[in-house]
PDB file of N, CA and C in Angstrom:
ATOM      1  N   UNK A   1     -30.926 -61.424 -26.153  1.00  0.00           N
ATOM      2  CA  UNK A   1     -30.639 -62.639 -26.866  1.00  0.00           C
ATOM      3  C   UNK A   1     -29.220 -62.551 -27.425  1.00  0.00           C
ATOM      4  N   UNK A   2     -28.598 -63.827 -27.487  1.00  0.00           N
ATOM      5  CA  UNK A   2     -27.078 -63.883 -27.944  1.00  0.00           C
ATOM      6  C   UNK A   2     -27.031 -64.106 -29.162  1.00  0.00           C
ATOM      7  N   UNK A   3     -26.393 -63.822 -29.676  1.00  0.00           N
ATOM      8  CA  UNK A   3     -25.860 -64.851 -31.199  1.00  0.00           C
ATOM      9  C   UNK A   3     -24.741 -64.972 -31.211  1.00  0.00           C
ATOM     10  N   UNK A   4     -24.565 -66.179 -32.100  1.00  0.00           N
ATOM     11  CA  UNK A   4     -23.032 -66.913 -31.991  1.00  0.00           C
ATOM     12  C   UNK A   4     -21.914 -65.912 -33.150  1.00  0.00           C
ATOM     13  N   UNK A   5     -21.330 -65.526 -33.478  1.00  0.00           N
ATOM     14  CA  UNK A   5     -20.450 -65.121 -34.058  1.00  0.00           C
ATOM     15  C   UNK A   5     -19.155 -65.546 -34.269  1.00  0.00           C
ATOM     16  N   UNK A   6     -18.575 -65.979 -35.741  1.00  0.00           N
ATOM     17  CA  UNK A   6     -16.875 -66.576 -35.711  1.00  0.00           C
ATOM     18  C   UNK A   6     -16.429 -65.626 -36.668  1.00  0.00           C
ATOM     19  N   UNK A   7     -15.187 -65.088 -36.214  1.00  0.00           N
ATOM     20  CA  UNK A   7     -14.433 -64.184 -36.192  1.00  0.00           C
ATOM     21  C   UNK A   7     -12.849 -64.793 -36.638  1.00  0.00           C
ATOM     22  N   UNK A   8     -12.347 -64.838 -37.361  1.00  0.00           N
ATOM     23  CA  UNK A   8     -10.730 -65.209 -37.579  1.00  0.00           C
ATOM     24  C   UNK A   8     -10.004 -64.282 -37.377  1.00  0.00           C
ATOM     25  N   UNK A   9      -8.800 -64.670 -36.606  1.00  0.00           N
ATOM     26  CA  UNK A   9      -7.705 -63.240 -35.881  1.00  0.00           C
ATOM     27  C   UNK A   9      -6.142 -64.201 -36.188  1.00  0.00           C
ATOM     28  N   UNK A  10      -5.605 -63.411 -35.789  1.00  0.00           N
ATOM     29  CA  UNK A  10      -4.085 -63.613 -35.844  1.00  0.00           C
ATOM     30  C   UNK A  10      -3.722 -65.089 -34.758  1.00  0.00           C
ATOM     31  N   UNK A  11      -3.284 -66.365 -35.247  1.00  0.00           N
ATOM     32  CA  UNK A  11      -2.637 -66.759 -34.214  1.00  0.00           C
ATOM     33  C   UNK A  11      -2.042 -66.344 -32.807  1.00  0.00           C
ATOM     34  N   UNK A  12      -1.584 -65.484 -32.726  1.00  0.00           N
ATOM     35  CA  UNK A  12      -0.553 -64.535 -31.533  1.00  0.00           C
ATOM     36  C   UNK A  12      -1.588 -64.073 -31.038  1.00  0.00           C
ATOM     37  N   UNK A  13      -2.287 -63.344 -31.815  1.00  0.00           N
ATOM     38  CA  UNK A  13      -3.616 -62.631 -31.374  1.00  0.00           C
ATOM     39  C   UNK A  13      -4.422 -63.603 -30.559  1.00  0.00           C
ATOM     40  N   UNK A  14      -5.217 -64.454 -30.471  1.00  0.00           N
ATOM     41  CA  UNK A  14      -5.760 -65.520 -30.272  1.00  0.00           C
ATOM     42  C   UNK A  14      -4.670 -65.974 -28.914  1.00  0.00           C
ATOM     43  N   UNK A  15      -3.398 -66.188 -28.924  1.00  0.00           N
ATOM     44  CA  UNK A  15      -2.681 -66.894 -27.880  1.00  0.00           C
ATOM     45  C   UNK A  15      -3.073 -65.895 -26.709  1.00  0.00           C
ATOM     46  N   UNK A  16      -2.620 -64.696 -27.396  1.00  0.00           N
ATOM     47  CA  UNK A  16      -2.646 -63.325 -26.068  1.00  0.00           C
ATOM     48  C   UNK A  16      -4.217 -63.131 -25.338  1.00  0.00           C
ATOM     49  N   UNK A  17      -4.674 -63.141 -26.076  1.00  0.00           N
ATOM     50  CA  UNK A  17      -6.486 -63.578 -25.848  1.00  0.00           C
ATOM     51  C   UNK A  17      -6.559 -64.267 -24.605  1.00  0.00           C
ATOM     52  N   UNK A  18      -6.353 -65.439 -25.104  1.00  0.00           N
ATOM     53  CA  UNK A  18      -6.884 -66.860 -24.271  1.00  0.00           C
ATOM     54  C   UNK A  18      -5.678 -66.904 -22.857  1.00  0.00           C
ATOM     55  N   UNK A  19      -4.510 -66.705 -23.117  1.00  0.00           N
ATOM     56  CA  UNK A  19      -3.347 -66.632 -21.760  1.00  0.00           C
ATOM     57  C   UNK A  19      -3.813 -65.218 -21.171  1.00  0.00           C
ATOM     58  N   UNK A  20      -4.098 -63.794 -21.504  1.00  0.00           N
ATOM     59  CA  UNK A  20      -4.873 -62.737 -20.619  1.00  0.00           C
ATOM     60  C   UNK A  20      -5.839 -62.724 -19.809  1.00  0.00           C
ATOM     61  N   UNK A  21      -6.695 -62.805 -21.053  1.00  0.00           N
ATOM     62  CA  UNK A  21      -8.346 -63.353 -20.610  1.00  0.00           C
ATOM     63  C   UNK A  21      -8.854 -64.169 -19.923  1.00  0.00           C
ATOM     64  N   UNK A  22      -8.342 -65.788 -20.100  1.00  0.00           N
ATOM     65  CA  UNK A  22      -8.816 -67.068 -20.173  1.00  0.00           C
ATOM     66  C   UNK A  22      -9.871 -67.558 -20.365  1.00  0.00           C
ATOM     67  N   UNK A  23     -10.009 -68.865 -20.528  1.00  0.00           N
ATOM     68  CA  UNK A  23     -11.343 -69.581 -21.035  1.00  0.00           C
ATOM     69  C   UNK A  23     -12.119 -69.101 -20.865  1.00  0.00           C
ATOM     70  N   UNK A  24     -13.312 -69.057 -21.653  1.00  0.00           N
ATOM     71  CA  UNK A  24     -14.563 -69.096 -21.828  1.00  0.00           C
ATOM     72  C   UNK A  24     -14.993 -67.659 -21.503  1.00  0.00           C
ATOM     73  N   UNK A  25     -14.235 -66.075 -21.605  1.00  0.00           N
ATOM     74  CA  UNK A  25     -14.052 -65.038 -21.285  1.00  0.00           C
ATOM     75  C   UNK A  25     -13.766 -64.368 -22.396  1.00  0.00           C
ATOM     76  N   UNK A  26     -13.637 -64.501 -23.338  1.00  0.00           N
ATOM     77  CA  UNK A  26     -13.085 -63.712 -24.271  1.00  0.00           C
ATOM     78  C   UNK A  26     -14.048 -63.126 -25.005  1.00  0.00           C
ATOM     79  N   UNK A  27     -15.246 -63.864 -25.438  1.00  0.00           N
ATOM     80  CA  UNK A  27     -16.286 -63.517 -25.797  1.00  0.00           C
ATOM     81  C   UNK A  27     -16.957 -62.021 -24.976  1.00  0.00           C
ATOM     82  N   UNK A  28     -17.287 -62.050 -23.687  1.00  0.00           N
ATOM     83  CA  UNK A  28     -17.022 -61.065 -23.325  1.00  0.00           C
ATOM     84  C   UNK A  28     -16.462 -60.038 -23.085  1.00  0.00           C
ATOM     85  N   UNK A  29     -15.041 -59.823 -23.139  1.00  0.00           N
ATOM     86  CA  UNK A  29     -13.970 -59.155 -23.472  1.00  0.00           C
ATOM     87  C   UNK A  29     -14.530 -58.060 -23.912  1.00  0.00           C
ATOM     88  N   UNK A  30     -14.452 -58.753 -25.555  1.00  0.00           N
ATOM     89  CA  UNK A  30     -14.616 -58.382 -26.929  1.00  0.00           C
ATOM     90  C   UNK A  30     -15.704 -57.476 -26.835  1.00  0.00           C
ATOM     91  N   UNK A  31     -16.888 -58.090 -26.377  1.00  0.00           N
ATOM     92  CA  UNK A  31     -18.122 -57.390 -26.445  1.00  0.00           C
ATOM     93  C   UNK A  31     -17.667 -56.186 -25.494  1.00  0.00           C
ATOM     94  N   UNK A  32     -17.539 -56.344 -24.734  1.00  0.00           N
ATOM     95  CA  UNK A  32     -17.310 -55.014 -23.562  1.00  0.00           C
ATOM     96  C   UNK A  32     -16.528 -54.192 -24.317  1.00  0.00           C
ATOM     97  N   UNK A  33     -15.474 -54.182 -25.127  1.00  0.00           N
ATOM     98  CA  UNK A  33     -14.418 -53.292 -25.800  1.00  0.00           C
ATOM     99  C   UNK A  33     -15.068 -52.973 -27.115  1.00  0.00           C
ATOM    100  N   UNK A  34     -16.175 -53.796 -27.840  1.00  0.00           N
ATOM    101  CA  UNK A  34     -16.594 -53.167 -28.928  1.00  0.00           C
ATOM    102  C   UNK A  34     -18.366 -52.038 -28.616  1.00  0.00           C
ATOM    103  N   UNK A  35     -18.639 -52.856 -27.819  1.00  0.00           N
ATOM    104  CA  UNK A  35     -20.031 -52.416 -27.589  1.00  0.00           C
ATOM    105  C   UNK A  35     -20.066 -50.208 -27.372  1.00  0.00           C
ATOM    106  N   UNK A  36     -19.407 -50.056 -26.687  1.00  0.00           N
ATOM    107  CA  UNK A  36     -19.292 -48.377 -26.250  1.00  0.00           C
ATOM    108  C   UNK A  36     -18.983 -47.815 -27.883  1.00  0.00           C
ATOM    109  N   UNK A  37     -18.873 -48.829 -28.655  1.00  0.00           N
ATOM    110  CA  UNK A  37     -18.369 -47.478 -30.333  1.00  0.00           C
ATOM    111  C   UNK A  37     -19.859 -48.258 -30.949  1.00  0.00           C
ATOM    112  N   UNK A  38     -20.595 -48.798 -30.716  1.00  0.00           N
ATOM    113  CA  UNK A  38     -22.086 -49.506 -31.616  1.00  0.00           C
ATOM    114  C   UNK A  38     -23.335 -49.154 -30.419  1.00  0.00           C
ATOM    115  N   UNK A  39     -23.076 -48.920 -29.628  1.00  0.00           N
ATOM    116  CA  UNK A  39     -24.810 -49.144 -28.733  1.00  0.00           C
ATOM    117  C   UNK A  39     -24.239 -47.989 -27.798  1.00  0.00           C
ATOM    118  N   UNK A  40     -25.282 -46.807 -27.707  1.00  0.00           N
ATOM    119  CA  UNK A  40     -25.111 -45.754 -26.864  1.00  0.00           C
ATOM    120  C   UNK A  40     -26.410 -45.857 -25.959  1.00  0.00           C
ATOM    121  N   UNK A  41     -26.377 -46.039 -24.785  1.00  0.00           N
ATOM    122  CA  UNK A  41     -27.100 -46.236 -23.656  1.00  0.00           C
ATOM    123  C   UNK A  41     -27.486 -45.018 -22.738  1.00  0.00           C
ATOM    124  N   UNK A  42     -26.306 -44.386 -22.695  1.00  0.00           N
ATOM    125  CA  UNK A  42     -26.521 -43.413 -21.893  1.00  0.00           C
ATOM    126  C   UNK A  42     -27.423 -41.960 -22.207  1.00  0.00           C
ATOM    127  N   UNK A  43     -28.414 -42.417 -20.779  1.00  0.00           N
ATOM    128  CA  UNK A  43     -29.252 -40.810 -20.679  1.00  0.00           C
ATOM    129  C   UNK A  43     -28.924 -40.091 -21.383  1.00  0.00           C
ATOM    130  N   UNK A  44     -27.165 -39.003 -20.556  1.00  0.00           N
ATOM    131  CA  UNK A  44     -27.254 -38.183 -21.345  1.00  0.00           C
ATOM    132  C   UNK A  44     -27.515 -37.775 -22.591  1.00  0.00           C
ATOM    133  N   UNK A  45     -27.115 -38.959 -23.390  1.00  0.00           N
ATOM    134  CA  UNK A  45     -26.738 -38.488 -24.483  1.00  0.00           C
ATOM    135  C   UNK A  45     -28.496 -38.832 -25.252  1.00  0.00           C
ATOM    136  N   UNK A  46     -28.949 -39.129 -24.524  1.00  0.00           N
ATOM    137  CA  UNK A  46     -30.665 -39.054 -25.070  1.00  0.00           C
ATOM    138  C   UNK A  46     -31.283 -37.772 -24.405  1.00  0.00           C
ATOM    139  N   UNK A  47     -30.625 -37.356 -23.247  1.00  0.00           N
ATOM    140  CA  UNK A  47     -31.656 -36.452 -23.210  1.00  0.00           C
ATOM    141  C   UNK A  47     -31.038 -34.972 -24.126  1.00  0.00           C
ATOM    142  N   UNK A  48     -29.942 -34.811 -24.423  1.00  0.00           N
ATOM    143  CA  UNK A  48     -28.792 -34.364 -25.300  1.00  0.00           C
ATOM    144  C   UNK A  48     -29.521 -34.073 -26.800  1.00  0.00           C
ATOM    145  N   UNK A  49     -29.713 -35.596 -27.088  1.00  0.00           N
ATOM    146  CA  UNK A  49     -30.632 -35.590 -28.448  1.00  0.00           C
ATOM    147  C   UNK A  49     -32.301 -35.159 -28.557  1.00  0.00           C
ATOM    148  N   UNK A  50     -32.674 -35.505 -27.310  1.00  0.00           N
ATOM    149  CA  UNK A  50     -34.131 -34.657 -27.167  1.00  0.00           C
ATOM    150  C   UNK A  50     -33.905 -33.488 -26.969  1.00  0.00           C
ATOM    151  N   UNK A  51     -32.915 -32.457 -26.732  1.00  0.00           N
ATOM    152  CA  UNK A  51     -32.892 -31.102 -26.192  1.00  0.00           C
ATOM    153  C   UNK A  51     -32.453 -30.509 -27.546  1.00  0.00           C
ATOM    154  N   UNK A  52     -32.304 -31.587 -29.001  1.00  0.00           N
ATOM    155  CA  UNK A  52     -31.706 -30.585 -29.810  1.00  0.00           C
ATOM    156  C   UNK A  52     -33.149 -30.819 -31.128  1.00  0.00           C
ATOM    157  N   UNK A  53     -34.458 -31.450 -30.791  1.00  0.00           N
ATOM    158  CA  UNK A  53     -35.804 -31.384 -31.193  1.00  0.00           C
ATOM    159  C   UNK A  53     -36.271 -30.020 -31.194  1.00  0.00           C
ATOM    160  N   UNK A  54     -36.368 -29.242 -31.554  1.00  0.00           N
ATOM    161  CA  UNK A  54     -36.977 -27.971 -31.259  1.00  0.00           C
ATOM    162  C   UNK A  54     -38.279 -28.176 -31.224  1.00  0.00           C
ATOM    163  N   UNK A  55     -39.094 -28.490 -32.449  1.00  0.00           N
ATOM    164  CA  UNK A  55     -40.282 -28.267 -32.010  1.00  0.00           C
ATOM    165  C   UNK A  55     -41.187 -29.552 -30.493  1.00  0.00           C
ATOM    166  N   UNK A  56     -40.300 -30.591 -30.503  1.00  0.00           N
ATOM    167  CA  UNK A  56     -40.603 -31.430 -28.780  1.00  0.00           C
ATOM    168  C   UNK A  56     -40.428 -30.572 -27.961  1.00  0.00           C
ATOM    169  N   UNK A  57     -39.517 -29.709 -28.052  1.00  0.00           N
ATOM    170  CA  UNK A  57     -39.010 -28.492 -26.816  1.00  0.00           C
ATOM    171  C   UNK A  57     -40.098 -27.682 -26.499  1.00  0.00           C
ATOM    172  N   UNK A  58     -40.557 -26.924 -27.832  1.00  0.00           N
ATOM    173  CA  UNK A  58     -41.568 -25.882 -27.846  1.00  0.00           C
ATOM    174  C   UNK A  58     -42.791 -26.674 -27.160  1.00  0.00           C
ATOM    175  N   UNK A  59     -43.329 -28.109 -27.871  1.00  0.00           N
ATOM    176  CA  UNK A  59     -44.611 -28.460 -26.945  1.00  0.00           C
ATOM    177  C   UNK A  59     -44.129 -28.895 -25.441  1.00  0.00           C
ATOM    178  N   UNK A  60     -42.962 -29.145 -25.366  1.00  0.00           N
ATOM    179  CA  UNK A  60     -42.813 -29.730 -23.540  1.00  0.00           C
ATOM    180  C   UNK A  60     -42.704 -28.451 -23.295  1.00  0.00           C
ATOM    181  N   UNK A  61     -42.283 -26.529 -23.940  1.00  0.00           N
ATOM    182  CA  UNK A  61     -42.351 -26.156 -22.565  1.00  0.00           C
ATOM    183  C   UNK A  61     -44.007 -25.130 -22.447  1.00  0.00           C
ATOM    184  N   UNK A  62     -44.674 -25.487 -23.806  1.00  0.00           N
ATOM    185  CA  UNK A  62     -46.201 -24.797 -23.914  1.00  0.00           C
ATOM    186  C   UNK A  62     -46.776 -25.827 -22.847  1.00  0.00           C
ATOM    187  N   UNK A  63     -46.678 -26.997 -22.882  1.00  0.00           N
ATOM    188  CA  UNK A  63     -47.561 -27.991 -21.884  1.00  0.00           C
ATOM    189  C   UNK A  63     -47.029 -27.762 -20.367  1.00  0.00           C
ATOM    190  N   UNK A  64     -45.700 -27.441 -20.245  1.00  0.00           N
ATOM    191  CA  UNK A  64     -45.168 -27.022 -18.702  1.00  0.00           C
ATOM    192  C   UNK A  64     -46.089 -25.801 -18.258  1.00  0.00           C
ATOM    193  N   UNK A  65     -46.065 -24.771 -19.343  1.00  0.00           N
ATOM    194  CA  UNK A  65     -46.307 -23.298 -19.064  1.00  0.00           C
ATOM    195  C   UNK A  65     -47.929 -23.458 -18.586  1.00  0.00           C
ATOM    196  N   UNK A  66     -48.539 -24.517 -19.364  1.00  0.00           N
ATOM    197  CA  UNK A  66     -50.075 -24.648 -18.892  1.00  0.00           C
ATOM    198  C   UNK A  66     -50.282 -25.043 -17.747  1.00  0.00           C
ATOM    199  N   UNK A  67     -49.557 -26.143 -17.532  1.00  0.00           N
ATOM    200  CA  UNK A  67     -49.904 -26.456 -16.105  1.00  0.00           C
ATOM    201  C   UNK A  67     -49.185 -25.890 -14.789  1.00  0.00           C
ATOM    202  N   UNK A  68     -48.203 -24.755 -15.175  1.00  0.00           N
ATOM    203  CA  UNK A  68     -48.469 -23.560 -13.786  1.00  0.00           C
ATOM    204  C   UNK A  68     -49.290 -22.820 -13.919  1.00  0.00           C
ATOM    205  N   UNK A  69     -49.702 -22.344 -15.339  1.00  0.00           N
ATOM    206  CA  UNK A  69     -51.049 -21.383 -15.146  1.00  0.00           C
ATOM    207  C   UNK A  69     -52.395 -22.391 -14.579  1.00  0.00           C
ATOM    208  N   UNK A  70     -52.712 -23.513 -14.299  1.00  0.00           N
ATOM    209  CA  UNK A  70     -53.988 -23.973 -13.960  1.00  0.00           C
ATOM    210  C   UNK A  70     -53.540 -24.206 -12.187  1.00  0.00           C
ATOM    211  N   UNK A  71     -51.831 -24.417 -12.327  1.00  0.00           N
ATOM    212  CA  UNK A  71     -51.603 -24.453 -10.867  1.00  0.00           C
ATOM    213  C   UNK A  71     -52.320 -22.911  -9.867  1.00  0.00           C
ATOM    214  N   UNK A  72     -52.268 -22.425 -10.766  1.00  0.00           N
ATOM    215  CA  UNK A  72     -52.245 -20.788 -10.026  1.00  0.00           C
ATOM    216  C   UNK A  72     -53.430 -20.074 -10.520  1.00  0.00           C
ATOM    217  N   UNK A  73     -54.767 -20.824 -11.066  1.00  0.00           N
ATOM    218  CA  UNK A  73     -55.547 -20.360 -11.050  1.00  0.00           C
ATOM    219  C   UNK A  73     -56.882 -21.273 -11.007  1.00  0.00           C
TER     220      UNK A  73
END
């Protein structure tokens, strides 16, 4: 879902915008250049943050370790 957002910038700012960018583009721009420092998406960096859980670690690798021992017996 979108939401509308108004933002006040520099005249010049705003000219360079709209003559770079052009119409009806800027909005996106913006989002694309702010979004990577507010919303982290990437795997790695989740599976990064699950690998630094210790005790999730300890039950994912007691529940791994069980099911090669039932593999193998």
């Amino acid at each position: 879902m979108q939401k509308k957002l108004t933002i006040t910038i520099d005249e010049e700012i705003y000219n360079k915008l709209y003559s770079v960018v052009g119409t009806g583009k800027i909005s996106k721009f913006i989002e694309e250049l702010v979004k990577p420092h507010l919303v982290s998406n990437s795997l790695a960096d989740a599976y990064n943050l699950m690998s630094r859980d210790k005790e999730r670690e300890f039950k994912a690798s007691e529940w791994i370790e069980g099911l090669l021992y039932d593999q193998y017996n």
